[in-house]
Protein backbone atom coordinates (compact mmCIF):
# COMPACT_ATOMS: atom_id res chain seq x y z
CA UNK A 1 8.07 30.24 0.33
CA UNK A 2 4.95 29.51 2.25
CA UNK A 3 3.95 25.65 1.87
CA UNK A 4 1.40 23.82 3.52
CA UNK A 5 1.06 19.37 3.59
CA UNK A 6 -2.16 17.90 3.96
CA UNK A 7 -3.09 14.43 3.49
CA UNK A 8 -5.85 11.77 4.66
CA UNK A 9 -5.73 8.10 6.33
CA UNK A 10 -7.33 5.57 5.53
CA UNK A 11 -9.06 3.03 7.31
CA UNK A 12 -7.95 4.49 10.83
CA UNK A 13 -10.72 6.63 13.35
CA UNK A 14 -9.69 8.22 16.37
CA UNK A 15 -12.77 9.06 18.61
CA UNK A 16 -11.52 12.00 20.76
CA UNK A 17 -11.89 15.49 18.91
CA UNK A 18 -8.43 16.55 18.41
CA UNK A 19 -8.85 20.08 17.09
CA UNK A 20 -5.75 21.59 15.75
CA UNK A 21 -4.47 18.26 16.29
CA UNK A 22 -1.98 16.40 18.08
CA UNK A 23 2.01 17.08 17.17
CA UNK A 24 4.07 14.29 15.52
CA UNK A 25 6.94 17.04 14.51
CA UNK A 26 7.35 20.15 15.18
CA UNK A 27 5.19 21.33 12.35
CA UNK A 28 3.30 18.21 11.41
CA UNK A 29 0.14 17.14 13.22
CA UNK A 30 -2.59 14.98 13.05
CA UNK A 31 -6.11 15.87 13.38
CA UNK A 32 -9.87 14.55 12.61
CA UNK A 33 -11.14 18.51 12.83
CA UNK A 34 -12.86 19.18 9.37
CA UNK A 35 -12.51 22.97 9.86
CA UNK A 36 -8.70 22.45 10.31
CA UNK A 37 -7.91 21.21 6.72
CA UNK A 38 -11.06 23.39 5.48
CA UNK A 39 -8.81 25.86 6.68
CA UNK A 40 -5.44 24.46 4.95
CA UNK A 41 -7.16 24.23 1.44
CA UNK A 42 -7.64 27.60 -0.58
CA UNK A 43 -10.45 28.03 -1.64
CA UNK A 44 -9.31 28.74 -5.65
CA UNK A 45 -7.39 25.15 -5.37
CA UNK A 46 -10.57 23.53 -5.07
CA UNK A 47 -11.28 23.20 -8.88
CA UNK A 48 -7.47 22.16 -9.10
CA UNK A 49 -7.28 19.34 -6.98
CA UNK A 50 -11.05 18.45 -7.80
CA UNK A 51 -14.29 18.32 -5.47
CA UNK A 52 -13.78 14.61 -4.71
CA UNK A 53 -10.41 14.59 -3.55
CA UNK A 54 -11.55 18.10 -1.69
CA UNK A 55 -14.44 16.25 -0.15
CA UNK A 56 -12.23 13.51 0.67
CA UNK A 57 -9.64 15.47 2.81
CA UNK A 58 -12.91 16.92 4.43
CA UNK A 59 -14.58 14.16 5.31
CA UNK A 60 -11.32 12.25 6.72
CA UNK A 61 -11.49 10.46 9.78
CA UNK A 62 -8.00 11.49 10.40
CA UNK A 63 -5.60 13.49 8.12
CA UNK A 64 -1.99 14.80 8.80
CA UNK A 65 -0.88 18.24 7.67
CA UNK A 66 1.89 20.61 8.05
CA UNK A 67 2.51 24.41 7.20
CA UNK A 68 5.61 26.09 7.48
CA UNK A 69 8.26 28.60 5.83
CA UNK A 70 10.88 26.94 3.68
CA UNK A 71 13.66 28.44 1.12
CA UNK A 72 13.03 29.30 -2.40
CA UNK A 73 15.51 26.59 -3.42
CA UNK A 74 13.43 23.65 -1.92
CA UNK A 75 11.22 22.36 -4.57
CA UNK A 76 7.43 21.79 -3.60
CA UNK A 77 7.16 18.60 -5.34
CA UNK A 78 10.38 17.03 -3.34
CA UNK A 79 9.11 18.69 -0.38
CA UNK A 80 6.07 16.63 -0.80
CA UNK A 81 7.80 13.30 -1.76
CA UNK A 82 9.71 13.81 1.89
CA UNK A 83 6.55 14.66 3.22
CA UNK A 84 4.98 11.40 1.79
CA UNK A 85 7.72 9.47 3.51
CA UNK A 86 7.39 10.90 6.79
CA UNK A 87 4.08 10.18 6.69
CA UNK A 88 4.78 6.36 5.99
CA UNK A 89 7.39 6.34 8.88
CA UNK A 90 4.28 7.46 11.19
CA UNK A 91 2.33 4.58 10.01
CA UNK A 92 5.19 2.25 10.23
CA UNK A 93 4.72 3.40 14.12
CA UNK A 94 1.20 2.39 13.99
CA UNK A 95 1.95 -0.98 13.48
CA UNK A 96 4.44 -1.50 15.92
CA UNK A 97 1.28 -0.82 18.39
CA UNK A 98 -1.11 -3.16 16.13
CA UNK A 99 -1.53 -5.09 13.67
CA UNK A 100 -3.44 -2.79 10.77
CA UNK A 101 -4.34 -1.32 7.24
CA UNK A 102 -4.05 2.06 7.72
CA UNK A 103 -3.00 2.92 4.54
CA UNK A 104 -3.11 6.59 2.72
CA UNK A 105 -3.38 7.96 -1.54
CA UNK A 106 -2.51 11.13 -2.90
CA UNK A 107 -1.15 13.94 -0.44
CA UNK A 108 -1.19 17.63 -1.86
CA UNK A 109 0.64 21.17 -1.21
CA UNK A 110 0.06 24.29 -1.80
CA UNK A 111 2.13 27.26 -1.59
CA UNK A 112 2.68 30.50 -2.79
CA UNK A 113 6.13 31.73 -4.59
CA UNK A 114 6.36 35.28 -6.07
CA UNK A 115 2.63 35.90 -4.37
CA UNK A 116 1.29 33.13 -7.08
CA UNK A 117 -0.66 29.74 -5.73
CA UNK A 118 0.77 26.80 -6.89
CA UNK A 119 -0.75 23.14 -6.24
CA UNK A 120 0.77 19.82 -6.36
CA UNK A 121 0.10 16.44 -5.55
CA UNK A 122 1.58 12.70 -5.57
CA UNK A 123 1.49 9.77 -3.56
CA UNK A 124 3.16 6.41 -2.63
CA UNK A 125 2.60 2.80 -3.99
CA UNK A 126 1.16 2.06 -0.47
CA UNK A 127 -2.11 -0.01 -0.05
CA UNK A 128 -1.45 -1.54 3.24
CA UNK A 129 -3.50 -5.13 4.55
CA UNK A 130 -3.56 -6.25 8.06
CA UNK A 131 -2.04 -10.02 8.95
CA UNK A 132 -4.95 -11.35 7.39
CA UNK A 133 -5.01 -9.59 4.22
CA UNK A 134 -8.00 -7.81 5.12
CA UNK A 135 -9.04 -3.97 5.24
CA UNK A 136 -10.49 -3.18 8.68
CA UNK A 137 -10.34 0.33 10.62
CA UNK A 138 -8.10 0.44 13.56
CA UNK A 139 -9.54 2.38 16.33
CA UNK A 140 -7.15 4.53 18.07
CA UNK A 141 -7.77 5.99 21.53
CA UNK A 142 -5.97 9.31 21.99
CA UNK A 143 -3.72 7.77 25.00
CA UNK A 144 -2.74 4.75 22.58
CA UNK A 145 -2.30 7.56 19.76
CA UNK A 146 0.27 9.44 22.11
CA UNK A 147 2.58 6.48 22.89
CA UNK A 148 2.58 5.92 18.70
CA UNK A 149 3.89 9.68 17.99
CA UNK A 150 6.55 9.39 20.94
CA UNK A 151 7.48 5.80 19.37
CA UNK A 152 7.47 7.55 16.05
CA UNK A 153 9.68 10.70 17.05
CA UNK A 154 12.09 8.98 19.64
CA UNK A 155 12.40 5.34 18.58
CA UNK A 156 11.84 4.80 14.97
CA UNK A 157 14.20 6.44 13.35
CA UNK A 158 15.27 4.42 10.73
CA UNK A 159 13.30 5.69 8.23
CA UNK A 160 13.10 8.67 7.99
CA UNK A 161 15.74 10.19 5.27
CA UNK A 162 14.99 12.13 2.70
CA UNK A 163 13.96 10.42 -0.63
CA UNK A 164 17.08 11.78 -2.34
CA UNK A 165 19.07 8.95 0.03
CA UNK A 166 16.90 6.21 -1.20
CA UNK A 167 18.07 4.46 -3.73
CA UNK A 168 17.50 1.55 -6.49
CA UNK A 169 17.80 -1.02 -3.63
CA UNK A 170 18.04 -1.09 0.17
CA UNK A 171 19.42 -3.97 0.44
CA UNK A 172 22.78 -3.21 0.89
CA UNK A 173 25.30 -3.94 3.07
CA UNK A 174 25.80 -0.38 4.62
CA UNK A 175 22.51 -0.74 5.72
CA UNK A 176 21.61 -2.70 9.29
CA UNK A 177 20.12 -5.81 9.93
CA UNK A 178 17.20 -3.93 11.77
CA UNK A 179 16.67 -1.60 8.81
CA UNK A 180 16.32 -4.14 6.11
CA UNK A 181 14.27 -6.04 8.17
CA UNK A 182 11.91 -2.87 8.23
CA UNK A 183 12.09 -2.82 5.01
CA UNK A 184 10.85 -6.31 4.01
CA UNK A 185 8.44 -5.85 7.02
CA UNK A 186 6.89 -2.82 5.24
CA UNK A 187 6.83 -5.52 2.01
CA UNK A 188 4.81 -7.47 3.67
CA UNK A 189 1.96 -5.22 5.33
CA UNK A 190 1.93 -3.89 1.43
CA UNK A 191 0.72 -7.43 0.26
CA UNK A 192 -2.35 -9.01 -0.83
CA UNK A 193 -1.61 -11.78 -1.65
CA UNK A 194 -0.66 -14.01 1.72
CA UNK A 195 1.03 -16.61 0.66
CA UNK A 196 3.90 -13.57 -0.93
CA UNK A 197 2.91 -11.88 2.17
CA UNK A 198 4.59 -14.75 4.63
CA UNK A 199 7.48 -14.91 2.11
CA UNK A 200 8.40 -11.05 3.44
CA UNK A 201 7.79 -11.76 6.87
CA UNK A 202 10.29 -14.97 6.99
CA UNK A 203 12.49 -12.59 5.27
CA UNK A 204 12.38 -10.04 7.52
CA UNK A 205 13.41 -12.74 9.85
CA UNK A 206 16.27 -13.75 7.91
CA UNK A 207 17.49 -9.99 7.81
CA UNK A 208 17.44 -10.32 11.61
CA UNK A 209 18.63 -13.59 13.03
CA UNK A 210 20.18 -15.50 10.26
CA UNK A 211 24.70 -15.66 10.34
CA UNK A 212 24.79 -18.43 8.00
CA UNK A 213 22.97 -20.32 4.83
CA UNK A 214 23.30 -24.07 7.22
CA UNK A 215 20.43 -25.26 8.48
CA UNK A 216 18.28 -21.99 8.09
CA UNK A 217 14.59 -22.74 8.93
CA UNK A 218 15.71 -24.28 12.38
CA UNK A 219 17.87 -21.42 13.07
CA UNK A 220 15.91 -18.20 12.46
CA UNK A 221 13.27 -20.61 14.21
CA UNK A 222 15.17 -21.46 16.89
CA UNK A 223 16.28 -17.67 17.67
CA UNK A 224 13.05 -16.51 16.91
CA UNK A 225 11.58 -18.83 20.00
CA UNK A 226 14.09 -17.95 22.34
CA UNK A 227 13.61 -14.50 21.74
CA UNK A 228 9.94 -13.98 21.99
CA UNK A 229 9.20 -16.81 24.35
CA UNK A 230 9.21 -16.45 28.65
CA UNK A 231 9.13 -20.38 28.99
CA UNK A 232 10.63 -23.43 27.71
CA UNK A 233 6.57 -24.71 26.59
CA UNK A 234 6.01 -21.77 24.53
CA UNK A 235 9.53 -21.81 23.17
CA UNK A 236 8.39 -25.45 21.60
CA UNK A 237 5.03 -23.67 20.44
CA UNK A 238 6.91 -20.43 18.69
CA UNK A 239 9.73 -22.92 17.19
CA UNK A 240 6.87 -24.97 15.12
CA UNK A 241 4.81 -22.38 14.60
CA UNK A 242 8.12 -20.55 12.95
CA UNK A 243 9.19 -23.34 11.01
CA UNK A 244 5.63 -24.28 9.72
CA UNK A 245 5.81 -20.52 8.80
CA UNK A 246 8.89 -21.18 6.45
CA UNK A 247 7.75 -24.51 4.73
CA UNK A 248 5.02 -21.99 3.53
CA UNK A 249 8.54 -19.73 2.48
CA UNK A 250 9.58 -21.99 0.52
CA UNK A 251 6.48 -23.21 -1.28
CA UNK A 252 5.72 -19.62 -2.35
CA UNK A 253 9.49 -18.94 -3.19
CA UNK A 254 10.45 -21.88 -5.29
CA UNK A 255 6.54 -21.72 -7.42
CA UNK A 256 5.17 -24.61 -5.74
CA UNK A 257 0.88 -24.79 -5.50
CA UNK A 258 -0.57 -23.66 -1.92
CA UNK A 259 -3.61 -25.93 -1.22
CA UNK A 260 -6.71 -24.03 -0.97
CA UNK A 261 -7.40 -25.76 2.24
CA UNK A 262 -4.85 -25.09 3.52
CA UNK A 263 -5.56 -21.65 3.67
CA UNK A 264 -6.92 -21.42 7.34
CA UNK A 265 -3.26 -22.18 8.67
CA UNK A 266 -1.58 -20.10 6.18
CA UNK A 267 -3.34 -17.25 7.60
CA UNK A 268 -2.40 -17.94 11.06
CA UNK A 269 0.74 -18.20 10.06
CA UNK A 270 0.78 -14.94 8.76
CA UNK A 271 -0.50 -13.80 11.82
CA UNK A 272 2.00 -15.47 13.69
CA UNK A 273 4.65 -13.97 11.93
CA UNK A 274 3.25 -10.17 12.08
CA UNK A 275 2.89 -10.76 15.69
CA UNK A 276 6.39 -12.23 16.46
CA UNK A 277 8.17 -9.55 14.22
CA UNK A 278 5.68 -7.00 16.41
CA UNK A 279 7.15 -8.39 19.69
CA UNK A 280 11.21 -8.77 18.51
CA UNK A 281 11.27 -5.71 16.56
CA UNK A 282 10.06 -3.46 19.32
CA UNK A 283 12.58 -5.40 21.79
CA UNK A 284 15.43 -4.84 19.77
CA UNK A 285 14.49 -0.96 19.33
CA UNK A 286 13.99 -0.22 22.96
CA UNK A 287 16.71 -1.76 24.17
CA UNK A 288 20.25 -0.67 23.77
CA UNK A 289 22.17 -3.93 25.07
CA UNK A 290 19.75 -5.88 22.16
CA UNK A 291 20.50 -3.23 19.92
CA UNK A 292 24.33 -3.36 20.01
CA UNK A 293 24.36 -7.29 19.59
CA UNK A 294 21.97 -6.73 16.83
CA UNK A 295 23.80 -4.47 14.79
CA UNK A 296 26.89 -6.69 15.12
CA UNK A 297 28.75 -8.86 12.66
CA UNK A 298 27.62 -12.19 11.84
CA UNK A 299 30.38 -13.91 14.40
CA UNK A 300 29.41 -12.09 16.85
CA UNK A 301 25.61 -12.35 16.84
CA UNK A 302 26.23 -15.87 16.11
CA UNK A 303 27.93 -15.79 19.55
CA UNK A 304 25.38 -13.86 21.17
CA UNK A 305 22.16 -16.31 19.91
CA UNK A 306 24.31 -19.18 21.28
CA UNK A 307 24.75 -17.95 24.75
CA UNK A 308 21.06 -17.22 24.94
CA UNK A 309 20.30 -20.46 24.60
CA UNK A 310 22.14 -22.27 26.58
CA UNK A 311 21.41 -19.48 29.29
CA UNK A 312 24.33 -17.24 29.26
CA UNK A 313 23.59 -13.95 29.94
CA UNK A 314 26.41 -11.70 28.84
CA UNK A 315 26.01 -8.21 27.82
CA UNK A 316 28.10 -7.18 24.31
């Protein structure tokens, strides 16, 4: 069955004309070339899918697409969903370079089965906000754009299954600290509200550094300095910044009132904590020493947080 994927970003613009486009797979790209997914849409789907969403994926600023050869058996509308996800894992990579809102609606494919066009279309509860709960379009130079698909294809691999492995909850305990914390990470970037918004990130945080219930906001604040920070003054900084970040938890968690003005340090906090899960994330990813003690049991991360701060350096 021939099938073709095409879908368009949102709030994203890449200057450089990329043509056929730039590979994130070996059959997906992404491009910002109108005649490309002019080319990818028959023309007798156009009344299907409807002239706005047509003149939508037209007038993208950047889309991704892919067109291949796939059994029979493979159903276009799963082949879609999985398409869908991939997608999301690709913007997942975007914000490990930035913080952003690129955020995407309904994909569509169309393929032919038995010589017969068939059309079909879905799309993901994503509507993605920056730290700041805002909507602004991230600006992507094509160098900047090639470290994101290497991240994407070499490093972030996490999420990537097929929908048929996701289940009603991904919070469970066969799953790794790193990949939960993606998940609540994703959580928050899906947020508008910012008060809920800081509640994922501190979560996130817990999925990472926390081996016990004692004493939580000065531990995951504690690690979290030691692990971001190069000396012992911005250490102090990150730790207060962390734990003011968690009184703000808490509020939101247990239905307490958030002062309106105390909005202006609620959103740095949120800021904060998008940056600082930015900067640990993509340390624990890239490196494989960090990455063993990371996907550890509690005991023994417990053990590895301790040496680091008293200055121990000992690999697992």
């Amino acid at each position: 069955m021939e099938i073709s994927f095409i879908i368009a970003l949102n709030y994203i613009e890449i200057p450089e004309h990329l043509g056929r486009g730039d590979k994130l797979d070996d059959i997906t790209f992404i491009s910002n070339d109108a005649s490309v997914s002019k080319g990818l849409i028959p023309p007798e789907a156009i009344d299907t899918i409807g002239k706005l969403e047509y003149s939508s994926l037209l007038n993208a600023k950047a889309f991704i697409y892919s067109k291949e050869v796939v059994p029979d058996d493979i159903s276009p509308e799963d082949y879609l969903i999985d398409r869908l996800y991939f997608v999301q894992s690709f913007l997942a990579s975007i914000w490990f370079e930035m913080d952003n809102s690129v955020d995407f609606e309904s994909g569509f494919v169309f393929f032919k089965k038995d010589k017969q066009l068939g059309v079909s279309s879905n799309h993901l509860s994503v509507a993605h906000t920056n730290s700041q709960v805002e909507k602004t379009v991230c600006i992507l130079n094509r160098n900047t754009l090639k470290d994101i698909r290497v991240f994407n294809r070499e490093t972030l691999i996490y999420i990537k299954n097929s929908h048929k492995d996701r289940i009603e909850t991904q919070l469970l305990k066969k799953n790794s600290r790193v990949e939960i914390a993606l998940y609540h990470i994703q959580g928050a970037r899906s947020q508008s509200d910012i008060g809920v918004k800081i509640s994922n990130y501190c979560s996130a945080l817990e999925a990472l550094f926390s081996t016990n219930q004692a004493e939580l906001a000065h531990q995951l604040s504690e690690r979290l300095a030691f692990s971001i920070s190069k000396t012992p003054e911005e250490r102090l900084v990150n730790y207060k910044k962390s734990k003011q970040a968690y009184t703000i938890r808490s509020k939101v968690v247990h239905g307490t009132h958030i002062k309106e003005s105390d909005l202006p340090k609620i959103k740095d906090a949120a800021l904060f904590c998008d940056s600082s899960l930015r900067t640990v994330m993509t340390k624990i990813l890239t490196d494989e020493n960090l990455h063993k003690n990371f996907s550890r049991d509690n005991e023994a991360l417990d053990s590895y947080m301790l040496k680091l701060i008293f200055g121990i350096n000992e690999k697992p």
